[in-house]
C-alpha atoms as a PDB file:
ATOM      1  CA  UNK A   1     -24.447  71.039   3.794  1.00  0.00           C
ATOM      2  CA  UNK A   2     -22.346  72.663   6.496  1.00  0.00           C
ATOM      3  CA  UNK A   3     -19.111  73.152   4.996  1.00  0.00           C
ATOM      4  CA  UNK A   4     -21.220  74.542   2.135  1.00  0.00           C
ATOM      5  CA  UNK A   5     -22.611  77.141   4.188  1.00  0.00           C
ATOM      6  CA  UNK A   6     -19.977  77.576   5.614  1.00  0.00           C
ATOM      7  CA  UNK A   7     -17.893  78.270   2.150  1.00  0.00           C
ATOM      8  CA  UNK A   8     -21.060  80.825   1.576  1.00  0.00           C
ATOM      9  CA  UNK A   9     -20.398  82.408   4.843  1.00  0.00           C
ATOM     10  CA  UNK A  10     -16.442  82.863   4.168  1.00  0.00           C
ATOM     11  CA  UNK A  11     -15.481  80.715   6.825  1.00  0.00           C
ATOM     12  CA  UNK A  12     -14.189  78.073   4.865  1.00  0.00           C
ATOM     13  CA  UNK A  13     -10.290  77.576   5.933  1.00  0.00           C
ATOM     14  CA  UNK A  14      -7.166  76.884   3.625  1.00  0.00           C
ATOM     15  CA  UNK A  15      -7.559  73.161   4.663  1.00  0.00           C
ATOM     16  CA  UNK A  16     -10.758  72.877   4.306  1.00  0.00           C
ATOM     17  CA  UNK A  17     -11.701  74.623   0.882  1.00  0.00           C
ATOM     18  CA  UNK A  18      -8.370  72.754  -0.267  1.00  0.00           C
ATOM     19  CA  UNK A  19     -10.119  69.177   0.949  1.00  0.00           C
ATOM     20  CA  UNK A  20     -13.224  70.264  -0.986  1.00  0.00           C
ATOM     21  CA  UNK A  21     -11.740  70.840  -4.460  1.00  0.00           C
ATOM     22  CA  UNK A  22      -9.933  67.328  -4.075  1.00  0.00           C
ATOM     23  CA  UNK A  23     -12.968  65.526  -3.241  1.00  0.00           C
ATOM     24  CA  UNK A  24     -14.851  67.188  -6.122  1.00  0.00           C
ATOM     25  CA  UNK A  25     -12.298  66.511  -8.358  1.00  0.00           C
ATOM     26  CA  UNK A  26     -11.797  62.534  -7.025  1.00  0.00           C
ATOM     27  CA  UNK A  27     -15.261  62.022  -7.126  1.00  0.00           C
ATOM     28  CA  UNK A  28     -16.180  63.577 -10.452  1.00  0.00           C
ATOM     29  CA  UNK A  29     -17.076  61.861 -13.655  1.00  0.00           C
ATOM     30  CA  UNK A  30     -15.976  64.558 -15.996  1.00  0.00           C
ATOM     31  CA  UNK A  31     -13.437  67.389 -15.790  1.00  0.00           C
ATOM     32  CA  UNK A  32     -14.813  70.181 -13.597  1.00  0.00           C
ATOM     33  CA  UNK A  33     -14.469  74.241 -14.494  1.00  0.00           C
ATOM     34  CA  UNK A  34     -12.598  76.331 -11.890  1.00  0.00           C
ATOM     35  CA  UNK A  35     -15.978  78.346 -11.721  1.00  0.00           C
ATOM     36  CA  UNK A  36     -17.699  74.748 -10.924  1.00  0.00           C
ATOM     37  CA  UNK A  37     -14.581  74.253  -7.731  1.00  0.00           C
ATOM     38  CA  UNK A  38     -14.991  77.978  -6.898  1.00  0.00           C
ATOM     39  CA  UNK A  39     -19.053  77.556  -6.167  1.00  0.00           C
ATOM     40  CA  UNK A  40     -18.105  74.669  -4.277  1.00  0.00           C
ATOM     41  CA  UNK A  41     -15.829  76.698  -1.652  1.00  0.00           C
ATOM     42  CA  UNK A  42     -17.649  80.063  -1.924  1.00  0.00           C
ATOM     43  CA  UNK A  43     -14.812  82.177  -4.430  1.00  0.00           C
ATOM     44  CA  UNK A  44     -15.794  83.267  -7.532  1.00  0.00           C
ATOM     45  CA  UNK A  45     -12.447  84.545  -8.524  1.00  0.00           C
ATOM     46  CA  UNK A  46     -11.193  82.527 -11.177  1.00  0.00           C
ATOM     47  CA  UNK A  47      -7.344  83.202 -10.433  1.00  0.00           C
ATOM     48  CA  UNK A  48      -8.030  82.715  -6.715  1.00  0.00           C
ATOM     49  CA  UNK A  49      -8.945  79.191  -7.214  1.00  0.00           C
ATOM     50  CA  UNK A  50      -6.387  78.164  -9.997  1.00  0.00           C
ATOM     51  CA  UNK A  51      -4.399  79.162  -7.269  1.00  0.00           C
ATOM     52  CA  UNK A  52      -5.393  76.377  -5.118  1.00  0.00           C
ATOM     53  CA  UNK A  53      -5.807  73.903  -7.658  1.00  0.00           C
ATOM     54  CA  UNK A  54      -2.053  74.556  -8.742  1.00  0.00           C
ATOM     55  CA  UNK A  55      -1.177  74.011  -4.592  1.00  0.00           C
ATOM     56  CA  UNK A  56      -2.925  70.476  -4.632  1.00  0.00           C
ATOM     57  CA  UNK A  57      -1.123  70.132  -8.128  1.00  0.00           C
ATOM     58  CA  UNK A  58       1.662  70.819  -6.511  1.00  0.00           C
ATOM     59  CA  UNK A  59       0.992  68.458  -3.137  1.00  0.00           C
ATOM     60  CA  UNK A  60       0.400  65.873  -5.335  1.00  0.00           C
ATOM     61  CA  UNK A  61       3.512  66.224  -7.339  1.00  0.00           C
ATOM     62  CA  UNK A  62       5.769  66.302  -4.630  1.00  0.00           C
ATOM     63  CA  UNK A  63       4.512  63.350  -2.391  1.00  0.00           C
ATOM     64  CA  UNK A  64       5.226  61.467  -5.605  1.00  0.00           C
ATOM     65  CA  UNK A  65       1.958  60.644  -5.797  1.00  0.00           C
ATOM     66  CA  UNK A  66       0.935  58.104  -8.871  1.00  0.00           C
ATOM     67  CA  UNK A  67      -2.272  60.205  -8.914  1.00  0.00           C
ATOM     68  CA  UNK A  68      -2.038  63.803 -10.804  1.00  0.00           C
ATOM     69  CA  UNK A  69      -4.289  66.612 -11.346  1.00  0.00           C
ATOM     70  CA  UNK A  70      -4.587  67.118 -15.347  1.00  0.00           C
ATOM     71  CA  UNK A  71      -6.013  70.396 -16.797  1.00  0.00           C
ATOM     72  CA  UNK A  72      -7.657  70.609 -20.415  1.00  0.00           C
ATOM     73  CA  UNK A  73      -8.739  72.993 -21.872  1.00  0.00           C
ATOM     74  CA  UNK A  74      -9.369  74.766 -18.514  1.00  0.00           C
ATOM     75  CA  UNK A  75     -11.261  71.826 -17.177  1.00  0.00           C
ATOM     76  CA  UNK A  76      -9.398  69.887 -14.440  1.00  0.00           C
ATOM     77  CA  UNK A  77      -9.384  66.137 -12.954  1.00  0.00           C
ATOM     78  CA  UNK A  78      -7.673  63.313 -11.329  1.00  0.00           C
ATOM     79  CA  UNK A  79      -6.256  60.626 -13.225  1.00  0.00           C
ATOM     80  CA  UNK A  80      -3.261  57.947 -12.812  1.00  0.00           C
ATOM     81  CA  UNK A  81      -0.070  59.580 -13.849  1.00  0.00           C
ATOM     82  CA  UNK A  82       0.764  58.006 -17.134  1.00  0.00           C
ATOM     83  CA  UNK A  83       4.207  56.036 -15.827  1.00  0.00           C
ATOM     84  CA  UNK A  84       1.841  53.511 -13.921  1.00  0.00           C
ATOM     85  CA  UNK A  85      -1.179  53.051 -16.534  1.00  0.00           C
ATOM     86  CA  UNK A  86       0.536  49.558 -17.877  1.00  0.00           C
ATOM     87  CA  UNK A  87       0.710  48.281 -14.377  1.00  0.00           C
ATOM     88  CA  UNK A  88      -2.945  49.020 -12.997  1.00  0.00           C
ATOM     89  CA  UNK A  89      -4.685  49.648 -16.058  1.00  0.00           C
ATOM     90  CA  UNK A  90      -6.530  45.796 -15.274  1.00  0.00           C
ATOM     91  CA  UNK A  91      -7.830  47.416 -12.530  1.00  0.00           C
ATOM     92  CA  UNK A  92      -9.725  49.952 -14.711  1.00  0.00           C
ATOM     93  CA  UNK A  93     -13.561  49.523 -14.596  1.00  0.00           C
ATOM     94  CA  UNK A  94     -15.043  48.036 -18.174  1.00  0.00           C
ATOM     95  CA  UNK A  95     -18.504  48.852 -17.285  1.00  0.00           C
ATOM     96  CA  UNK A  96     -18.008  52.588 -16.894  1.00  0.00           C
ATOM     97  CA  UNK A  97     -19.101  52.979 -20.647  1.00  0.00           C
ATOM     98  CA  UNK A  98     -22.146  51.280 -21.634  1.00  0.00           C
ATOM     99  CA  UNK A  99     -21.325  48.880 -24.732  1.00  0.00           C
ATOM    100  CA  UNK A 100     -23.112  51.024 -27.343  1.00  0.00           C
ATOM    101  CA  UNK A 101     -21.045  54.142 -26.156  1.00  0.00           C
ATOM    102  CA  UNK A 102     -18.242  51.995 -26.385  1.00  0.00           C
ATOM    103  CA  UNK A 103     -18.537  51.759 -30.061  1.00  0.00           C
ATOM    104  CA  UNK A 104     -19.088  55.233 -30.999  1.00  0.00           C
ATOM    105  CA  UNK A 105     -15.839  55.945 -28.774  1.00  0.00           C
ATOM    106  CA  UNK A 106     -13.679  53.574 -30.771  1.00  0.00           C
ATOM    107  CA  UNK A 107     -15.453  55.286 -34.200  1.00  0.00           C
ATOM    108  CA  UNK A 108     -14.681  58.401 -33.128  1.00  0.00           C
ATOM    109  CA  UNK A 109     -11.033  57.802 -31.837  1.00  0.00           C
ATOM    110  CA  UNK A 110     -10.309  56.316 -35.230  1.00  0.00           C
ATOM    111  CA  UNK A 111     -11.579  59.124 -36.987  1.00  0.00           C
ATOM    112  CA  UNK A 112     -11.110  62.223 -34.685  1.00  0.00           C
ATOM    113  CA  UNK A 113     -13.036  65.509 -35.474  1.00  0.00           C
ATOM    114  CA  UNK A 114     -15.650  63.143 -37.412  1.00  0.00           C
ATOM    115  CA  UNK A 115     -18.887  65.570 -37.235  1.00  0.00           C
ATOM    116  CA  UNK A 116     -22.293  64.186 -34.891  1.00  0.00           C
ATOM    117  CA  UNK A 117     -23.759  63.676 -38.534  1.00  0.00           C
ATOM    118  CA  UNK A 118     -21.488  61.488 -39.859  1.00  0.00           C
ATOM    119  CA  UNK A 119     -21.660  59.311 -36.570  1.00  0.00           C
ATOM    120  CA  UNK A 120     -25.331  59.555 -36.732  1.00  0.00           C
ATOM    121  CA  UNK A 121     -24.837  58.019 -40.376  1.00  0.00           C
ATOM    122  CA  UNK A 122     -22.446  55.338 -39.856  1.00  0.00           C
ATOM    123  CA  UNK A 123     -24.000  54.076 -36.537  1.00  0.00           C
ATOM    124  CA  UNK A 124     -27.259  55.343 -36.179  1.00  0.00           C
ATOM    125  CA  UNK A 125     -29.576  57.476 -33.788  1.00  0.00           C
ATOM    126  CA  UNK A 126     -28.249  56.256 -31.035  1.00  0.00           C
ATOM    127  CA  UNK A 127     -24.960  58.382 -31.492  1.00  0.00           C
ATOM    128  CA  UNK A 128     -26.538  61.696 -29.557  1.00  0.00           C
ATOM    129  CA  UNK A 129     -26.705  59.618 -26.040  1.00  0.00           C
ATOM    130  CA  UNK A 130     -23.399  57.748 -26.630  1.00  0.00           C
ATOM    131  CA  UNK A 131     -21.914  61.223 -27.329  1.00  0.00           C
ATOM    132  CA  UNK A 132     -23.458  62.876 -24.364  1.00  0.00           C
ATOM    133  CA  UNK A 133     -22.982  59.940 -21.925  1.00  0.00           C
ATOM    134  CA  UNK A 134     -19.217  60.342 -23.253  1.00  0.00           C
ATOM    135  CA  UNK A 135     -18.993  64.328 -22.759  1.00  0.00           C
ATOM    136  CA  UNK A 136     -20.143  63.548 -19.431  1.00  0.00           C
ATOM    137  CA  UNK A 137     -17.598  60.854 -18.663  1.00  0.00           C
ATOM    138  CA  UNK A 138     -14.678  62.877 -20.277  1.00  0.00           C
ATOM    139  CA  UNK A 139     -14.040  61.132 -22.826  1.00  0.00           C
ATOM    140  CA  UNK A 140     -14.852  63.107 -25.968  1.00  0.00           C
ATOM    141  CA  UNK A 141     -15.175  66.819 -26.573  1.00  0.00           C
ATOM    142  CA  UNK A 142     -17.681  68.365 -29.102  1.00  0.00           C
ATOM    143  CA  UNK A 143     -17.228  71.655 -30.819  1.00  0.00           C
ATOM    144  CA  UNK A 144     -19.194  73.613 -33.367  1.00  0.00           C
ATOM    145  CA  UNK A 145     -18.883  72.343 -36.693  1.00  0.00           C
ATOM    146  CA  UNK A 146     -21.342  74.613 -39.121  1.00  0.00           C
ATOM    147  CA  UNK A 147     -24.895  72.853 -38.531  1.00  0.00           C
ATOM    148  CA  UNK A 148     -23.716  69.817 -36.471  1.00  0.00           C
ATOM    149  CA  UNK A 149     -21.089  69.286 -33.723  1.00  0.00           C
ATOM    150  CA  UNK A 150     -17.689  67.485 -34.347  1.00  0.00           C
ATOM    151  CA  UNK A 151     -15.974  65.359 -32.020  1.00  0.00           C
ATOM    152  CA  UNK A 152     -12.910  64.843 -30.568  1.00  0.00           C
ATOM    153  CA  UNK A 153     -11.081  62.798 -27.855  1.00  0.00           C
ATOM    154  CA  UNK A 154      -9.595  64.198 -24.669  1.00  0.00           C
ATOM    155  CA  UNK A 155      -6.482  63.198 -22.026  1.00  0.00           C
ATOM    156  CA  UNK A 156      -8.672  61.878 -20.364  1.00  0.00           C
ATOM    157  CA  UNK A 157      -9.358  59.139 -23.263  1.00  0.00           C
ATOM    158  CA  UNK A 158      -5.863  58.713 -24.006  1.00  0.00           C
ATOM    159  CA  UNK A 159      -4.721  58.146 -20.265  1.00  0.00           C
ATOM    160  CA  UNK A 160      -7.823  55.792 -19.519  1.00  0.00           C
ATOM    161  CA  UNK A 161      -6.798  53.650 -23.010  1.00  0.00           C
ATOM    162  CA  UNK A 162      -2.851  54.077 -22.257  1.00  0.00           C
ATOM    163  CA  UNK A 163      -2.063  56.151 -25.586  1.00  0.00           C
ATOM    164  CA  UNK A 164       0.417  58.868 -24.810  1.00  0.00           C
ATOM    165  CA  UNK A 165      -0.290  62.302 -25.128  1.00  0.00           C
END
């Protein structure tokens, strides 16, 4: 709570505001919005806070880091840069998608853009929590498709299941 208040008061230093996005971004389930980081450090300028996501993009990249900082769509988050997926991709969590959700991924990744009705056809009711447990995760997108939603994979999907981009 006190760096918060701090980032309220305008306080917050380079380092510190800088620390902040990182460990929003590493500890984040889904890609976060640059208004979501500037809340978080007390800016509400937009370009002000690209600014300092492009420096950690930058801190990252030139350490040689095998962690990057991937934007989509405007969204941004931390992932394994794509050159070391094969080698510590056994590492990778199975349980971070429940089984169910699982399923509707692989549906959806074989037929992407397939519309929330369709899924709810093919697989059942269950579809509208898999799909929002996997919006939430990062792993699918929706957008507005008429009367019903349609959805898509992101990076994020195709760097978690080594597909290239």
């Amino acid at each position: 709570m006190r760096g918060r208040r701090k980032a309220l008061d305008g306080y917050m230093d380079e380092n510190e505001s800088r620390a902040i996005i990182e460990a929003a971004l590493f500890m984040s389930s889904r890609p976060l919005s640059l208004q979501e980081m500037g809340k978080l450090i007390g800016i509400a300028a937009p370009g002000f806070v690209a600014q300092k996501v492009r420096a950690l993009q930058d801190a990252y990249e030139s350490a040689g880091s095998a962690i990057e900082i991937a934007e989509e769509e405007g969204k941004y988050y931390m992932r394994v840069r794509q050159q070391f997926v094969p080698a510590v991709k056994s590492f990778a969590q199975a349980a971070e998608i429940s089984p169910h959700a699982l399923k509707t991924l692989a549906y959806v990744a074989k037929n992407e853009g397939v519309t929330k009705r369709t899924l709810f056809l093919k697989l059942g009711s269950t579809i509208y929590t898999d799909v929002s447990e996997l919006v939430e995760k990062g792993f699918v997108t929706t957008k507005r498709a008429g009367r019903t939603r349609s959805v898509h994979t992101t990076a994020k999907f195709k760097a978690y299941f080594g597909q290239t981009q």
